[in-house]
C-alpha atoms as a PDB file:
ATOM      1  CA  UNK A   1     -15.582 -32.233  27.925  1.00  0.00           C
ATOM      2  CA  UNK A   2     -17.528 -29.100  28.492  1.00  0.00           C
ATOM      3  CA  UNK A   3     -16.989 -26.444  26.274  1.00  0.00           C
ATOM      4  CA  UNK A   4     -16.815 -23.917  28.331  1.00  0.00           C
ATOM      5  CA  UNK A   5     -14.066 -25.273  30.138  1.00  0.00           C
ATOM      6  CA  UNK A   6     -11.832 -25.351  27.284  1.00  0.00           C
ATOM      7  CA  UNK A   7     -13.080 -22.201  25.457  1.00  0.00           C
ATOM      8  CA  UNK A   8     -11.537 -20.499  28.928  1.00  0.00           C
ATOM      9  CA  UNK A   9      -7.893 -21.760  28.239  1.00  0.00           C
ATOM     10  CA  UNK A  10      -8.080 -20.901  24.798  1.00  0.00           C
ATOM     11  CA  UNK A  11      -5.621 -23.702  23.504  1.00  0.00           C
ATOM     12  CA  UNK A  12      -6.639 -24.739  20.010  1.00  0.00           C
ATOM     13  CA  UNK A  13      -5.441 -27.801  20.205  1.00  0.00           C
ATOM     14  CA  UNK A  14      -7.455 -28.747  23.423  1.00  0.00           C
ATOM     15  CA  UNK A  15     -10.717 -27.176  21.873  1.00  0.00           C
ATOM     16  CA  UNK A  16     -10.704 -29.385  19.331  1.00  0.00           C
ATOM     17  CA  UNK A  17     -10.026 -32.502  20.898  1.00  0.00           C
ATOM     18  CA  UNK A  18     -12.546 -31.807  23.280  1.00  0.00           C
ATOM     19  CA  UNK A  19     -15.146 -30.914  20.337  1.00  0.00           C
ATOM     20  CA  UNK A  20     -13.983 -34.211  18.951  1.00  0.00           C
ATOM     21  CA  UNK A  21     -14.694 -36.553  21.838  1.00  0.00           C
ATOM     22  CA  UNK A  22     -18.278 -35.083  22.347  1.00  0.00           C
ATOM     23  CA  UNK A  23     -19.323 -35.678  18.878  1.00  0.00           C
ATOM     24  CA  UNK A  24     -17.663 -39.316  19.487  1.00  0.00           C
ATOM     25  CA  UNK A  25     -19.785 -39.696  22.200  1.00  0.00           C
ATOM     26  CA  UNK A  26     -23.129 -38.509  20.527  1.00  0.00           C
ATOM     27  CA  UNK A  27     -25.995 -40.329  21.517  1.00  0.00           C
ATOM     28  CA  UNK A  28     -23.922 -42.900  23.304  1.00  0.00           C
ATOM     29  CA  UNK A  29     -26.280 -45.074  25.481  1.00  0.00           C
ATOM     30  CA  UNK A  30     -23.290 -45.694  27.801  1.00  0.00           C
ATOM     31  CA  UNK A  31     -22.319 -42.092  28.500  1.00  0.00           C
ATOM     32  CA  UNK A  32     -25.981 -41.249  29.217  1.00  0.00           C
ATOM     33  CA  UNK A  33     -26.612 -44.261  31.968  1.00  0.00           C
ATOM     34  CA  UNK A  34     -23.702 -42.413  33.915  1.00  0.00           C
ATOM     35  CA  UNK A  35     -25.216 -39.039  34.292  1.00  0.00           C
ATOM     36  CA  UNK A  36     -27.161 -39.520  37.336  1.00  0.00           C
ATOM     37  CA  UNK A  37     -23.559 -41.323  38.565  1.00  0.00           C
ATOM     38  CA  UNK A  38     -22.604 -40.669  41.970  1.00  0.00           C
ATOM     39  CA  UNK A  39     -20.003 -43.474  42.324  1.00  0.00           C
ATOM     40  CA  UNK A  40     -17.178 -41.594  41.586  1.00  0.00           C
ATOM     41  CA  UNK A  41     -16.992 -37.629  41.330  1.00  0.00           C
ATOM     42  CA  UNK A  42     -13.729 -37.862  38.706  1.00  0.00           C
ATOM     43  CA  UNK A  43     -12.534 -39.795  36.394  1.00  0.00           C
ATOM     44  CA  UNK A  44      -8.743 -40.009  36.486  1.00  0.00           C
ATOM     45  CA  UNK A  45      -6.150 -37.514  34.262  1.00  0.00           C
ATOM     46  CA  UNK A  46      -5.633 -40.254  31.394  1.00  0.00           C
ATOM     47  CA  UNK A  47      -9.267 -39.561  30.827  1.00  0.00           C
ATOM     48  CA  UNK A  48     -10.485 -36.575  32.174  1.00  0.00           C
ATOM     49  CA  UNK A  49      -7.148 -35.027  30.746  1.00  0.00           C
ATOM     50  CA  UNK A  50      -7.156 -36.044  27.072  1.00  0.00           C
ATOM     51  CA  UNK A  51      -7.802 -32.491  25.609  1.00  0.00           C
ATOM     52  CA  UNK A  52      -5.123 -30.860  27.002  1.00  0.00           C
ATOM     53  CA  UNK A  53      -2.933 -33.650  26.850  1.00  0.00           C
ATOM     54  CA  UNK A  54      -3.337 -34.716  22.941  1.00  0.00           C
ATOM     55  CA  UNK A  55      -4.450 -31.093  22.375  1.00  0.00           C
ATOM     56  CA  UNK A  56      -1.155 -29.529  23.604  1.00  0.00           C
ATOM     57  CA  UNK A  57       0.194 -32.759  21.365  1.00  0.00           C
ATOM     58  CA  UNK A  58      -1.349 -31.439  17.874  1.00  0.00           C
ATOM     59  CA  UNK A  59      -0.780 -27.987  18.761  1.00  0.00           C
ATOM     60  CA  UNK A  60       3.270 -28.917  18.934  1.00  0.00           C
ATOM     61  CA  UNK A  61       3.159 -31.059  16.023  1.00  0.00           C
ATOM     62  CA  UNK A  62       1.411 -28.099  13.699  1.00  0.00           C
ATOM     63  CA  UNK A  63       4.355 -26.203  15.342  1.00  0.00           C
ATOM     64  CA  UNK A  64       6.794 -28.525  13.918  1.00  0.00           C
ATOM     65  CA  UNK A  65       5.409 -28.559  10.723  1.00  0.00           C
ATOM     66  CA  UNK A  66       5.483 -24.922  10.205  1.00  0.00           C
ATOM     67  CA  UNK A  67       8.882 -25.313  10.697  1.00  0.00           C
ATOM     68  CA  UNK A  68       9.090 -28.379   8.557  1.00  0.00           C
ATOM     69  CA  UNK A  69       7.759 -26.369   5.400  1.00  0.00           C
ATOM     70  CA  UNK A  70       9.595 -23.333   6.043  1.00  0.00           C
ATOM     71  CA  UNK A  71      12.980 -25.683   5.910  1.00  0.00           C
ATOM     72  CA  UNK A  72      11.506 -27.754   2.904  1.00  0.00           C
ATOM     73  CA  UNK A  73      11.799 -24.398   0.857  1.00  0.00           C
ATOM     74  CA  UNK A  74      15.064 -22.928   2.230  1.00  0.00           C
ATOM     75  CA  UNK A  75      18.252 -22.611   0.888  1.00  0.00           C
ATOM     76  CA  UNK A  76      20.736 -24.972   2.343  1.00  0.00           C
ATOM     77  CA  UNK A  77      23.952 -25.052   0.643  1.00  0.00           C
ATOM     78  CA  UNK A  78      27.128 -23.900   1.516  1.00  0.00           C
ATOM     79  CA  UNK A  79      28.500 -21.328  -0.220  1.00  0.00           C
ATOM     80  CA  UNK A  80      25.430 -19.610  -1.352  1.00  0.00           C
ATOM     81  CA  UNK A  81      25.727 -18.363  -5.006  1.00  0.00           C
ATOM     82  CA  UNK A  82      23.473 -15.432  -5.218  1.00  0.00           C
ATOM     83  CA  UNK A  83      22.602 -15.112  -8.987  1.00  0.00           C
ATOM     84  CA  UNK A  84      21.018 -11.472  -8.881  1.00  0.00           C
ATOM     85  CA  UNK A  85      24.915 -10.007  -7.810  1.00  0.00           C
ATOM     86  CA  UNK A  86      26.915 -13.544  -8.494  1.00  0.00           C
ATOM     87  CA  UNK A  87      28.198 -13.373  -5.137  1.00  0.00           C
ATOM     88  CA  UNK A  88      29.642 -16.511  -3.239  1.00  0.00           C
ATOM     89  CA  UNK A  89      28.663 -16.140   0.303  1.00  0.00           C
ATOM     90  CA  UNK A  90      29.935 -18.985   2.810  1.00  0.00           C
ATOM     91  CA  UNK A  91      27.397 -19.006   5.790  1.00  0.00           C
ATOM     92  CA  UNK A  92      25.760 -21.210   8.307  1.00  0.00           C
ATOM     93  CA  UNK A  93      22.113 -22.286   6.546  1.00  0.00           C
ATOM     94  CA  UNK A  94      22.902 -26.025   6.447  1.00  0.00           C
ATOM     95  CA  UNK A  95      23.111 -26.108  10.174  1.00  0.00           C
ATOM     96  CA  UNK A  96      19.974 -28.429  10.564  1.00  0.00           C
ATOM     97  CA  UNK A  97      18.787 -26.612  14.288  1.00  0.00           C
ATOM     98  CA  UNK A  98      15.780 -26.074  13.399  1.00  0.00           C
ATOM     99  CA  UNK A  99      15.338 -29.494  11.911  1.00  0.00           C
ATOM    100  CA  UNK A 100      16.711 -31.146  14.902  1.00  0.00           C
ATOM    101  CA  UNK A 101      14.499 -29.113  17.778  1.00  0.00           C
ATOM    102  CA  UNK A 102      11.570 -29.930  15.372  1.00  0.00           C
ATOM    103  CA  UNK A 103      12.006 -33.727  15.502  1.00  0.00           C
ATOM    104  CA  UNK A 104      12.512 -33.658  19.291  1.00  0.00           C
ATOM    105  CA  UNK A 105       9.528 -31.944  19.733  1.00  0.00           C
ATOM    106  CA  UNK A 106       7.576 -34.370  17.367  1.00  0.00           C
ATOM    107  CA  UNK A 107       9.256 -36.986  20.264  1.00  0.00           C
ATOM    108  CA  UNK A 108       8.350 -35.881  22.969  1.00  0.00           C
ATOM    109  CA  UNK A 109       4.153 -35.608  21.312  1.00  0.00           C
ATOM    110  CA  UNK A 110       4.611 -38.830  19.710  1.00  0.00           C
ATOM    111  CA  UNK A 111       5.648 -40.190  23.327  1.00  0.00           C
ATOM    112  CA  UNK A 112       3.076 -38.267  25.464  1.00  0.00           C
ATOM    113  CA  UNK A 113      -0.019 -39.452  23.498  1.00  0.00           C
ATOM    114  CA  UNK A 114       1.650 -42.911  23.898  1.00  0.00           C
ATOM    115  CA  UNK A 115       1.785 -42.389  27.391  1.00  0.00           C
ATOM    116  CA  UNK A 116      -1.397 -41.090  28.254  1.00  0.00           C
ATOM    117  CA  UNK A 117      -3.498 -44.239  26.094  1.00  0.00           C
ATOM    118  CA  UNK A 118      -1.356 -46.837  27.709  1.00  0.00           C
ATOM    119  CA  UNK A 119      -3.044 -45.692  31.205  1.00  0.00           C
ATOM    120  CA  UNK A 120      -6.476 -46.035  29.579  1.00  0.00           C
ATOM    121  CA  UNK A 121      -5.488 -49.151  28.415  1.00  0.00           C
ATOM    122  CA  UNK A 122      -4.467 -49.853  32.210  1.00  0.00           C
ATOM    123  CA  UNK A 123      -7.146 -48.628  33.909  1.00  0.00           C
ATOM    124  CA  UNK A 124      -9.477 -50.971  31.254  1.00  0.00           C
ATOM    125  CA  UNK A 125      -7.716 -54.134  32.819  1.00  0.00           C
ATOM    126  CA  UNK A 126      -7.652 -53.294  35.951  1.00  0.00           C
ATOM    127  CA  UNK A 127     -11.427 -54.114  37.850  1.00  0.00           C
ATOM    128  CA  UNK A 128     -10.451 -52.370  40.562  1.00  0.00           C
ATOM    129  CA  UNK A 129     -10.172 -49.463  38.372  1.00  0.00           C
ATOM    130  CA  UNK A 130     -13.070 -50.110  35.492  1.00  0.00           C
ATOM    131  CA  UNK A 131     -16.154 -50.557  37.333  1.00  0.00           C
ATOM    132  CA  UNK A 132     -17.255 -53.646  36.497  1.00  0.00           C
ATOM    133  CA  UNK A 133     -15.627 -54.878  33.897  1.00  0.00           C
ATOM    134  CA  UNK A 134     -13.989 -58.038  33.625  1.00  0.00           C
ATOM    135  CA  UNK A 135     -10.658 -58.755  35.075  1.00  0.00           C
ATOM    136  CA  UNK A 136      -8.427 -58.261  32.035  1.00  0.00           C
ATOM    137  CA  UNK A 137     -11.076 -57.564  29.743  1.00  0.00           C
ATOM    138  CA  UNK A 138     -11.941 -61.512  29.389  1.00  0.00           C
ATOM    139  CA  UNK A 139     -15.594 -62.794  30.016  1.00  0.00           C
ATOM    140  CA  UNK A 140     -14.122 -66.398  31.885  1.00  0.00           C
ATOM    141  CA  UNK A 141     -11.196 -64.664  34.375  1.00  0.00           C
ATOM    142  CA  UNK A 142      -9.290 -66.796  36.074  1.00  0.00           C
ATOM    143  CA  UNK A 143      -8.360 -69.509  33.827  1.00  0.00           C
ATOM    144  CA  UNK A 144      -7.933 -66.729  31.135  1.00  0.00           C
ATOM    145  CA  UNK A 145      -5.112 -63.994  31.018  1.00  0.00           C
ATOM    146  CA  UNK A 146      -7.396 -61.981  28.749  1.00  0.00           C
ATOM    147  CA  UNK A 147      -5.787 -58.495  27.574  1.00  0.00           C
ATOM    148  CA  UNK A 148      -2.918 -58.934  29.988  1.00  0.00           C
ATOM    149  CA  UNK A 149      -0.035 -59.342  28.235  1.00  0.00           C
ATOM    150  CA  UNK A 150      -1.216 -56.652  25.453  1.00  0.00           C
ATOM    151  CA  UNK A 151      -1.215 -54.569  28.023  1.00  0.00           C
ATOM    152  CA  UNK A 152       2.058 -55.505  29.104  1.00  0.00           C
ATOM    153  CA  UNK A 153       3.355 -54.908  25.455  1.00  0.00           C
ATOM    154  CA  UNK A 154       1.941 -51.302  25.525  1.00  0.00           C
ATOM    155  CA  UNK A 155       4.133 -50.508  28.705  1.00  0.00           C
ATOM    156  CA  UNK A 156       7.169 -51.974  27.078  1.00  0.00           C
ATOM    157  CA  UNK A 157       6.479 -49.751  24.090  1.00  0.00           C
ATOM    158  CA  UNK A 158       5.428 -46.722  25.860  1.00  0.00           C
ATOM    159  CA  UNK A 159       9.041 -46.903  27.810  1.00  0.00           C
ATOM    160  CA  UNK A 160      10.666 -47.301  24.674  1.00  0.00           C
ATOM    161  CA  UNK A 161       9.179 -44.284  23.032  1.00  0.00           C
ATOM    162  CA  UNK A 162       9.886 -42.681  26.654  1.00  0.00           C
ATOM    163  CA  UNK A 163      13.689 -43.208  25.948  1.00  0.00           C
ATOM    164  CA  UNK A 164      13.913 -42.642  22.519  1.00  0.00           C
ATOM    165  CA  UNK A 165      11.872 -38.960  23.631  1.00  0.00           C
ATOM    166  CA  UNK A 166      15.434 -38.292  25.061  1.00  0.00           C
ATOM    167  CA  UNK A 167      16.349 -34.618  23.058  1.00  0.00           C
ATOM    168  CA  UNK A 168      19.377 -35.384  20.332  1.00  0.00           C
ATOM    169  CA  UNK A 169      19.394 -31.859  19.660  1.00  0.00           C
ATOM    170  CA  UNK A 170      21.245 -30.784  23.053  1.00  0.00           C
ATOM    171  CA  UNK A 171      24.357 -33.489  22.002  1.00  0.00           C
ATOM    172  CA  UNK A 172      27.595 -33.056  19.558  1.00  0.00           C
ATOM    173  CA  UNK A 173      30.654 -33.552  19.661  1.00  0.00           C
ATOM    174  CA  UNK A 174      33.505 -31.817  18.017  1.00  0.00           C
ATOM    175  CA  UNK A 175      35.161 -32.809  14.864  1.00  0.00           C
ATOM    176  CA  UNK A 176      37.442 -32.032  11.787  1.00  0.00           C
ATOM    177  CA  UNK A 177      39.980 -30.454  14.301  1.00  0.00           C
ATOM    178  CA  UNK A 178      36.872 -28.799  16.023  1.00  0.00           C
ATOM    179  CA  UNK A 179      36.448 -26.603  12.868  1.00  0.00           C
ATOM    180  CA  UNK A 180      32.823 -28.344  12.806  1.00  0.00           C
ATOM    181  CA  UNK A 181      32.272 -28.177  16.373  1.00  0.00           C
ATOM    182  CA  UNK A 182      28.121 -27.872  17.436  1.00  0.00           C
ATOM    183  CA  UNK A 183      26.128 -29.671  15.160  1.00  0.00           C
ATOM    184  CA  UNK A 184      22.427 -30.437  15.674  1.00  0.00           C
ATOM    185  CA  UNK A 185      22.247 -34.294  15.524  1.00  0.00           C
ATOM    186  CA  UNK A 186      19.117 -33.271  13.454  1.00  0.00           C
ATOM    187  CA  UNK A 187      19.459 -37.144  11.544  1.00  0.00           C
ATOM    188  CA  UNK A 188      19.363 -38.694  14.348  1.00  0.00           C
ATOM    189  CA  UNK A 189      16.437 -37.247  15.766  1.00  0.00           C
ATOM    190  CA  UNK A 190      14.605 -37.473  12.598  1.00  0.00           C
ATOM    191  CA  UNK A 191      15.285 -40.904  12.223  1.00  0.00           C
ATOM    192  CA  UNK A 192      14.233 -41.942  15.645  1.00  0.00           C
ATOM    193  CA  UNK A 193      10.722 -41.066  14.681  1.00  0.00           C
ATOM    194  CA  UNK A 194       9.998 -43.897  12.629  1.00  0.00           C
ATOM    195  CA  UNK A 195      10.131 -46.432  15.015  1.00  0.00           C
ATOM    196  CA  UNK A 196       8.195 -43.920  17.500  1.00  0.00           C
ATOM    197  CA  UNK A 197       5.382 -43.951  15.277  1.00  0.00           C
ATOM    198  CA  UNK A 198       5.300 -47.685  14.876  1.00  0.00           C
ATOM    199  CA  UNK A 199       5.487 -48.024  18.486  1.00  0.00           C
ATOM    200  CA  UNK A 200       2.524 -45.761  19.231  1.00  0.00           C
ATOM    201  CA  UNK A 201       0.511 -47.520  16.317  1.00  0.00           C
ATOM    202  CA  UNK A 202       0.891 -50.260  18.532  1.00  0.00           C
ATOM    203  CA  UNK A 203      -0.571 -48.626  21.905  1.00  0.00           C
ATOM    204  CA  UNK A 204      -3.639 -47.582  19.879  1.00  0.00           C
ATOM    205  CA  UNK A 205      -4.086 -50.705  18.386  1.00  0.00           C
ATOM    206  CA  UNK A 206      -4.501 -52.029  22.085  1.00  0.00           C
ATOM    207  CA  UNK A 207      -6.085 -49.593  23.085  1.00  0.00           C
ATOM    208  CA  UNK A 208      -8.624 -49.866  20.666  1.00  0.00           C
ATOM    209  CA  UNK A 209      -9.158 -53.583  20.944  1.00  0.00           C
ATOM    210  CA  UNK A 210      -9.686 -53.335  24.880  1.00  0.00           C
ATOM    211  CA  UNK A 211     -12.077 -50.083  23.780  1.00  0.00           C
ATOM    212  CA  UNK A 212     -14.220 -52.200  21.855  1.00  0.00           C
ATOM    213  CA  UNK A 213     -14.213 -55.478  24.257  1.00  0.00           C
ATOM    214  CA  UNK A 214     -14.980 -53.251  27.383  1.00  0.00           C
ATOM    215  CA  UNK A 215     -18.025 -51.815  25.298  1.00  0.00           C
ATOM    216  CA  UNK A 216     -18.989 -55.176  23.981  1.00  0.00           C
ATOM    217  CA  UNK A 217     -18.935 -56.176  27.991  1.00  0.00           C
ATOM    218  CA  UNK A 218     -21.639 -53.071  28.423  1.00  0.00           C
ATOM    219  CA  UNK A 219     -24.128 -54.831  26.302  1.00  0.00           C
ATOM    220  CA  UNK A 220     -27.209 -54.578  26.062  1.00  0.00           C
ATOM    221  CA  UNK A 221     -26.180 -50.674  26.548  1.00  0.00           C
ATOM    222  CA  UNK A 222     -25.174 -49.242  23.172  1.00  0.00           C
ATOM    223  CA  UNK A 223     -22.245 -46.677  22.720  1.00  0.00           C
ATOM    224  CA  UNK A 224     -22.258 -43.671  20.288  1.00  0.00           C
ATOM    225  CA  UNK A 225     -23.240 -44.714  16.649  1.00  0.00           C
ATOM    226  CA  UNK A 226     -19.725 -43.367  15.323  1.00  0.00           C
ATOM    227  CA  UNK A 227     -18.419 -45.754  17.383  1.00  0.00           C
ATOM    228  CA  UNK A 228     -20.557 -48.705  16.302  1.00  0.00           C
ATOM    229  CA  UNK A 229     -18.836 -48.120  12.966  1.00  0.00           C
ATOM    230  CA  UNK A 230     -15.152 -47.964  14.536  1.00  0.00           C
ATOM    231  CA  UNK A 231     -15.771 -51.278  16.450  1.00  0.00           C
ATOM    232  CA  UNK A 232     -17.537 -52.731  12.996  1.00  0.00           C
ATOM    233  CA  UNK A 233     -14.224 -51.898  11.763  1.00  0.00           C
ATOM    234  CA  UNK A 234     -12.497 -53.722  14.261  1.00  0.00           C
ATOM    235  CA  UNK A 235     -14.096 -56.294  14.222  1.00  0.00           C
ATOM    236  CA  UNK A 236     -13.652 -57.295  10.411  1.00  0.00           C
ATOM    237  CA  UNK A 237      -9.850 -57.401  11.075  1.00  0.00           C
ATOM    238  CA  UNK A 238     -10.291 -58.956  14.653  1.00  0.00           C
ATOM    239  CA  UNK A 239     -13.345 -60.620  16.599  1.00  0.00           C
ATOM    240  CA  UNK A 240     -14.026 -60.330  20.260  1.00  0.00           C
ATOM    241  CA  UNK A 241     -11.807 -62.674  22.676  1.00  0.00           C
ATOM    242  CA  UNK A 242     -13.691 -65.370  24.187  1.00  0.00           C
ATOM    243  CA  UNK A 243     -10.951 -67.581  25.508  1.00  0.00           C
ATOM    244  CA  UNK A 244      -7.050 -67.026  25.482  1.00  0.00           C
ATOM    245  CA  UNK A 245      -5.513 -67.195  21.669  1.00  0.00           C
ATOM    246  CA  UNK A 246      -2.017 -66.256  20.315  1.00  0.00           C
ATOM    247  CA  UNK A 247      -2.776 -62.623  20.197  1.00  0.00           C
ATOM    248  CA  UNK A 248      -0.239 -61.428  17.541  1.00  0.00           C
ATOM    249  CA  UNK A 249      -1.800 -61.592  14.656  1.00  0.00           C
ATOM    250  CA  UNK A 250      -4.668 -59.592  16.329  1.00  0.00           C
ATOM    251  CA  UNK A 251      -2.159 -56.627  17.640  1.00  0.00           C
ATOM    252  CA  UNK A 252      -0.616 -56.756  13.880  1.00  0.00           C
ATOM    253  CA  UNK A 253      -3.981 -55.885  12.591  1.00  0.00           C
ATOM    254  CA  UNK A 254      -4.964 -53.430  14.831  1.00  0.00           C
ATOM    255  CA  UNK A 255      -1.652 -51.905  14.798  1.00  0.00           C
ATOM    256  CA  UNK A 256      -2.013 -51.821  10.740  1.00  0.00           C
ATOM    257  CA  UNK A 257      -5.535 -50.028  10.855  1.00  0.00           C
ATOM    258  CA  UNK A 258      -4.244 -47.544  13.483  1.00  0.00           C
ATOM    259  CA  UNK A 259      -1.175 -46.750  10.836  1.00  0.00           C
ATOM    260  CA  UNK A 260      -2.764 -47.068   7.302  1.00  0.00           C
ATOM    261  CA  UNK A 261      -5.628 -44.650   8.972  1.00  0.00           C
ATOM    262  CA  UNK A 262      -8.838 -47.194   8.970  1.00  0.00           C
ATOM    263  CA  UNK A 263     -10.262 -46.194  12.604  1.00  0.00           C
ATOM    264  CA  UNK A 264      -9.439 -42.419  11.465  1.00  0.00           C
ATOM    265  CA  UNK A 265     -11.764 -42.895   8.522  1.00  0.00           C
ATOM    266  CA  UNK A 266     -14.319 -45.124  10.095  1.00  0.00           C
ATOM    267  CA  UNK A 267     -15.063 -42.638  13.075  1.00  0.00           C
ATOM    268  CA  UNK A 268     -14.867 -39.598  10.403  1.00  0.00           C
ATOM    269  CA  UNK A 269     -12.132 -38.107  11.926  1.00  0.00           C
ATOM    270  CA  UNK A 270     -12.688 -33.977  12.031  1.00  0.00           C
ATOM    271  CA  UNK A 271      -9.472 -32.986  13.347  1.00  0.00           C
ATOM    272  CA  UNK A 272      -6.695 -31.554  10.652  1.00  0.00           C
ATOM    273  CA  UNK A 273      -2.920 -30.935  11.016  1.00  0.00           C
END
């Protein structure tokens, strides 16, 4: 998360998600009991990654909605009355093109930041893969399935959103006796986004709920103080698993503070579209 490193590949994007995790990670007790770490020389892509990964994300979606606004003020019709000469001009404008290759390349962000947190969400699971925290994120393994099948949901959504990434923009098929015949599917990949979203409200939820279990396993070490206030968050919606429950209500509610923005506000979230 070095500066430096990022400052030399000049993405903004990954700058400032790199800026952002180390003032997440402020002062975190955690962190600092690792610097003198000579377990492991690398932590794997999903983490060691995350700049340019969710970096090269925001930098596409500020991309998009360049676009976006540009479109939002255009004239679309078809003809085009020009009132300064009253001429009637019959063009192209409400081809939707740049619509469409904006929504697919919302997809294909919305689907990579999915895809990189559900292998942090993985790797939390997983003890061969945590060091030393409990199988599954439960303190009695064995009897207990713990975070398992959350985890499991996050891989069925992350496929979904993986599918649904597929470009619309690059189909059509001819019609009105092929007088209309290349159009940009632009609805279609607009309206695919919705349930995108949803779906990677649902990865973070998880993600955050193992996040804050895994640190609550750390005790008596402390994480960053932002994140005291993110897990404090958390945990007025949902408290720490002890035993196996019916966990839906719990992803519901994480889900819901992921989407209506409550972790975003609770960590103080610097980053901007």
């Amino acid at each position: 998360l070095r500066a430096e490193i990022h400052q030399l590949r000049g993405h903004r994007g990954q700058i400032e998600v790199a800026a952002e995790a180390r003032r997440l990670l402020s002062n975190s007790e955690i962190r600092e009991s690792h610097r003198d770490d000579d377990t492991r020389v690398q932590d794997p892509y999903c983490i060691r990654c995350q700049p340019q990964v969710v970096g090269a994300a925001l930098d596409l979606l500020r991309f998009t909605g360049q676009t976006l606004e540009v479109e939002a003020n255009a004239v679309t019709d078809n003809p085009i009355v020009v009132s300064e000469t009253g001429a009637i001009l019959s063009g192209g404008n409400f081809h939707a093109e740049p619509v469409a290759f904006a929504a697919d390349q919302m997809a294909l962000a919305i689907s990579e930041i999915g895809a990189i947190a559900q292998r942090r969400i993985a790797m939390m699971v997983d003890p061969v893969l945590s060091y030393d925290l409990p199988a599954f994120l439960t303190p009695k393994p064995g009897l207990n399935s713990g975070f398992m099948i959350a985890e499991v949901s996050t891989a069925a959504l992350m496929s979904e959103n993986k599918f649904l990434a597929t470009p619309c923009s690059t189909d059509s098929t001819p019609t009105s006796a092929s007088q209309e015949d290349h159009v940009s599917m632009a609805a279609h990949a607009a309206r695919r986004l919705k349930k995108m979203n949803a779906n990677l409200a649902g990865i973070i939820g998880v993600e955050s709920l193992c996040a804050a279990q895994g640190i609550d396993a750390r005790a008596p070490l402390k994480t960053a103080p932002v994140l005291i206030k993110v897990i404090e968050a958390i945990r007025h919606e949902v408290p720490a698993l002890q035993e196996d429950r019916y966990m839906a209500p719990d992803l519901a509610k994480a889900t819901e503070l992921v989407r209506d923005g409550g972790l975003i506000d609770a960590a103080g979230c610097e980053i901007t579209l």
